[in-house]
Protein backbone atom coordinates (compact mmCIF):
# COMPACT_ATOMS: atom_id res chain seq x y z
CA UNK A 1 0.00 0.00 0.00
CA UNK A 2 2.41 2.79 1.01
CA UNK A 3 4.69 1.86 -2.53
CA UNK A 4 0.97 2.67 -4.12
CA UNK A 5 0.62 5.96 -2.25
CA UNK A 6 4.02 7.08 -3.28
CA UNK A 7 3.81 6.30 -6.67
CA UNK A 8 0.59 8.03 -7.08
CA UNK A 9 1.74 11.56 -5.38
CA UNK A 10 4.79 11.11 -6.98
CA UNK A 11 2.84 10.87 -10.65
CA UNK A 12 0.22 12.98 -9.42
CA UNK A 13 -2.43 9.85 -10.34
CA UNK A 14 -6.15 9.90 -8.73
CA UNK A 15 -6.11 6.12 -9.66
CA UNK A 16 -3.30 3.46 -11.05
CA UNK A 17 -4.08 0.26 -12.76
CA UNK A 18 -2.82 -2.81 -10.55
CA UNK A 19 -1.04 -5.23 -12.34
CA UNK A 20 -0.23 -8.91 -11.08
CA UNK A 21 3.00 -10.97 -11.35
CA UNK A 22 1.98 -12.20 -14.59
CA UNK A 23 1.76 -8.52 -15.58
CA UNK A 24 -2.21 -9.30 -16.33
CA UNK A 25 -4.38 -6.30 -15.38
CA UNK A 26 -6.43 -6.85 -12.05
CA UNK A 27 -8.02 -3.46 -11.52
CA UNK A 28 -7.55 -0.23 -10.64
CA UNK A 29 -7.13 1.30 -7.49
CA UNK A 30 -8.14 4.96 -6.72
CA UNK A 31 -7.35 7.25 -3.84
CA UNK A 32 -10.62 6.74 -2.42
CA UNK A 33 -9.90 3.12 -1.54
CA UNK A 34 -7.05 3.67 0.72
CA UNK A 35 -8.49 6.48 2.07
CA UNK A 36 -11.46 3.87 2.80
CA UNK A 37 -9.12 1.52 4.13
CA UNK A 38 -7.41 3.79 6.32
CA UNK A 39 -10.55 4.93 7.51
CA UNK A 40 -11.89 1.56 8.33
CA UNK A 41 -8.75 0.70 9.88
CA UNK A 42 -7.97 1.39 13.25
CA UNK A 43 -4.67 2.22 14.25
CA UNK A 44 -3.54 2.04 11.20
CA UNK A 45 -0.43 4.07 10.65
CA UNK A 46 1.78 5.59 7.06
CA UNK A 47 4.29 3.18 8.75
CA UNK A 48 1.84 0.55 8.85
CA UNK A 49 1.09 0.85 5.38
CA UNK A 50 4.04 -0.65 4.47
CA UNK A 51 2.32 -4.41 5.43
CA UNK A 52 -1.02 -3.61 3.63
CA UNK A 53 -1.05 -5.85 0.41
CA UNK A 54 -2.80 -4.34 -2.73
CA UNK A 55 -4.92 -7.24 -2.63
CA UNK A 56 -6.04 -6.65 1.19
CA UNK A 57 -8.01 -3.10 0.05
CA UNK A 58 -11.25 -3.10 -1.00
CA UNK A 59 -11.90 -1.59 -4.32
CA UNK A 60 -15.17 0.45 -5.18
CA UNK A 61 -14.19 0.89 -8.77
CA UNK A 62 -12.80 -1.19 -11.77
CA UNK A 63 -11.99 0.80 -15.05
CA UNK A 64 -12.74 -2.11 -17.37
CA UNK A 65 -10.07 -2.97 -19.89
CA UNK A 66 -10.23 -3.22 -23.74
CA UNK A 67 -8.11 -5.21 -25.84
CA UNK A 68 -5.57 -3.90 -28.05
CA UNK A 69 -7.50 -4.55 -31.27
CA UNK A 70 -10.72 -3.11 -29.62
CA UNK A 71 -12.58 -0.44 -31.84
CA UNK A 72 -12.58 3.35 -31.27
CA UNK A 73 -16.27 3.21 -30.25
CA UNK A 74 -15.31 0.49 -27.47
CA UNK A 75 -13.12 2.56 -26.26
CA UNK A 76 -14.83 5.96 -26.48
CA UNK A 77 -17.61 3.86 -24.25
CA UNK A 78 -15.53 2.84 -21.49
CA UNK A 79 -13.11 6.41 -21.28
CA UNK A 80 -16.84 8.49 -20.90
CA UNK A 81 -17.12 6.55 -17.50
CA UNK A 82 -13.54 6.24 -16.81
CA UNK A 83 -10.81 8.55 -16.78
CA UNK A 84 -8.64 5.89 -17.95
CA UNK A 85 -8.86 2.43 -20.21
CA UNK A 86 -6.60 -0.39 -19.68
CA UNK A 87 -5.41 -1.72 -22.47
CA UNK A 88 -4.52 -5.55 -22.32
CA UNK A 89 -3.66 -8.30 -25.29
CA UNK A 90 -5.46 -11.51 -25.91
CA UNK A 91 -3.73 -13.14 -22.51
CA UNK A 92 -4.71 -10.16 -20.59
CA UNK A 93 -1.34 -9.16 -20.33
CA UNK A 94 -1.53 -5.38 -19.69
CA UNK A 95 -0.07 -3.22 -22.47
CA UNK A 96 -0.89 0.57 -21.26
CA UNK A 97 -3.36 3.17 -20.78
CA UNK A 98 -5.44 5.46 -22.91
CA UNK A 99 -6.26 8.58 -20.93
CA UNK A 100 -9.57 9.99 -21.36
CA UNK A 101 -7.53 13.30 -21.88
CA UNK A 102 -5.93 11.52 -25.06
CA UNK A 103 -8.94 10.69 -26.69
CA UNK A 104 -10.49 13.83 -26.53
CA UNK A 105 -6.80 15.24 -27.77
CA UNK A 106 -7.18 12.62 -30.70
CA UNK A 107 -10.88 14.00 -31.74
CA UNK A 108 -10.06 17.53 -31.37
CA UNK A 109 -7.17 17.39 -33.21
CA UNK A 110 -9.05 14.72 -35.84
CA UNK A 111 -11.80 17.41 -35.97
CA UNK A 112 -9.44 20.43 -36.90
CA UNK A 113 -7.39 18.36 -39.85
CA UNK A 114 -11.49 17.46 -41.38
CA UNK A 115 -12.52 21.25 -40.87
CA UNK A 116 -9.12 22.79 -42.75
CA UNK A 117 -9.78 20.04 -45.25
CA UNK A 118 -13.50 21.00 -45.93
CA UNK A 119 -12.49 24.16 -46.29
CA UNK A 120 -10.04 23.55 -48.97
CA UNK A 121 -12.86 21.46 -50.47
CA UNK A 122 -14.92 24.73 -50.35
CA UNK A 123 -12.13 26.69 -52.08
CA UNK A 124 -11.41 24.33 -54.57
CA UNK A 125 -15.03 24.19 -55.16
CA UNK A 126 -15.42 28.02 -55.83
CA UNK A 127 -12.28 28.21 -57.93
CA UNK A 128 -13.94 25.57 -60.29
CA UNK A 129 -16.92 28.30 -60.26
CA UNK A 130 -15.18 31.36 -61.24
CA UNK A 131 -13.38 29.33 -63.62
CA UNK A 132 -16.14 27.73 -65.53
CA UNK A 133 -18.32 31.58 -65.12
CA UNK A 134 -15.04 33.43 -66.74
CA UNK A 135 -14.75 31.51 -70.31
């Protein structure tokens, strides 16, 4: 438990996927659960931390994985619920992460390269116009 703390202020992380020895994906835990289990814990000390297994804490939330082939709209399901999406292979062996931040950076960036290339489109289109009015 306390490595878990310290790597999450450390990388500033609300939540961290937990991964077992057979780097397979588990679930997630959040900074909620430990503050639940330090709550429901008495006498349970940042030195005592140190004993608490990953497994030991109750979880309240699981972001659900997708698979590395998965499609964009599987993914875009899970990431409006979750701030983050495991990604695991077809063993469940966890690959990464996609942040709900990076999708949206993905679609807003997708959105901008389809607008500038409408409005090419719309140029183009007008050119053809004058062209075709002048002769």
């Amino acid at each position: 438990m306390r490595q878990a703390m310290e790597r999450m202020e450390n990388r500033g992380f609300r939540a961290v996927p937990i991964i077992d020895e057979d780097n397979k994906y588990v679930g997630t835990l959040s900074e909620g659960d430990l503050l639940w289990k330090f709550k429901n814990t008495p006498g349970l000390t940042l030195k005592g931390t140190e004993k608490v297994m990953l497994k030991d804490i109750p979880r309240r939330m699981d972001n659900q994985p997708v698979r590395i082939y998965a499609s964009i709209n599987d993914l875009i399901t899970l990431v409006i619920d979750q701030n983050f999406v495991p990604v695991v292979d077809d063993h469940d062996v966890f690959i990464g992460i996609v942040r709900r931040r990076e999708v949206l950076e993905h679609y807003t960036k997708q959105n901008q390269t389809d607008e500038k290339q409408e409005k090419a489109k719309s140029y183009n289109y007008a050119g053809h116009i004058l062209a075709d009015a002048s002769i």
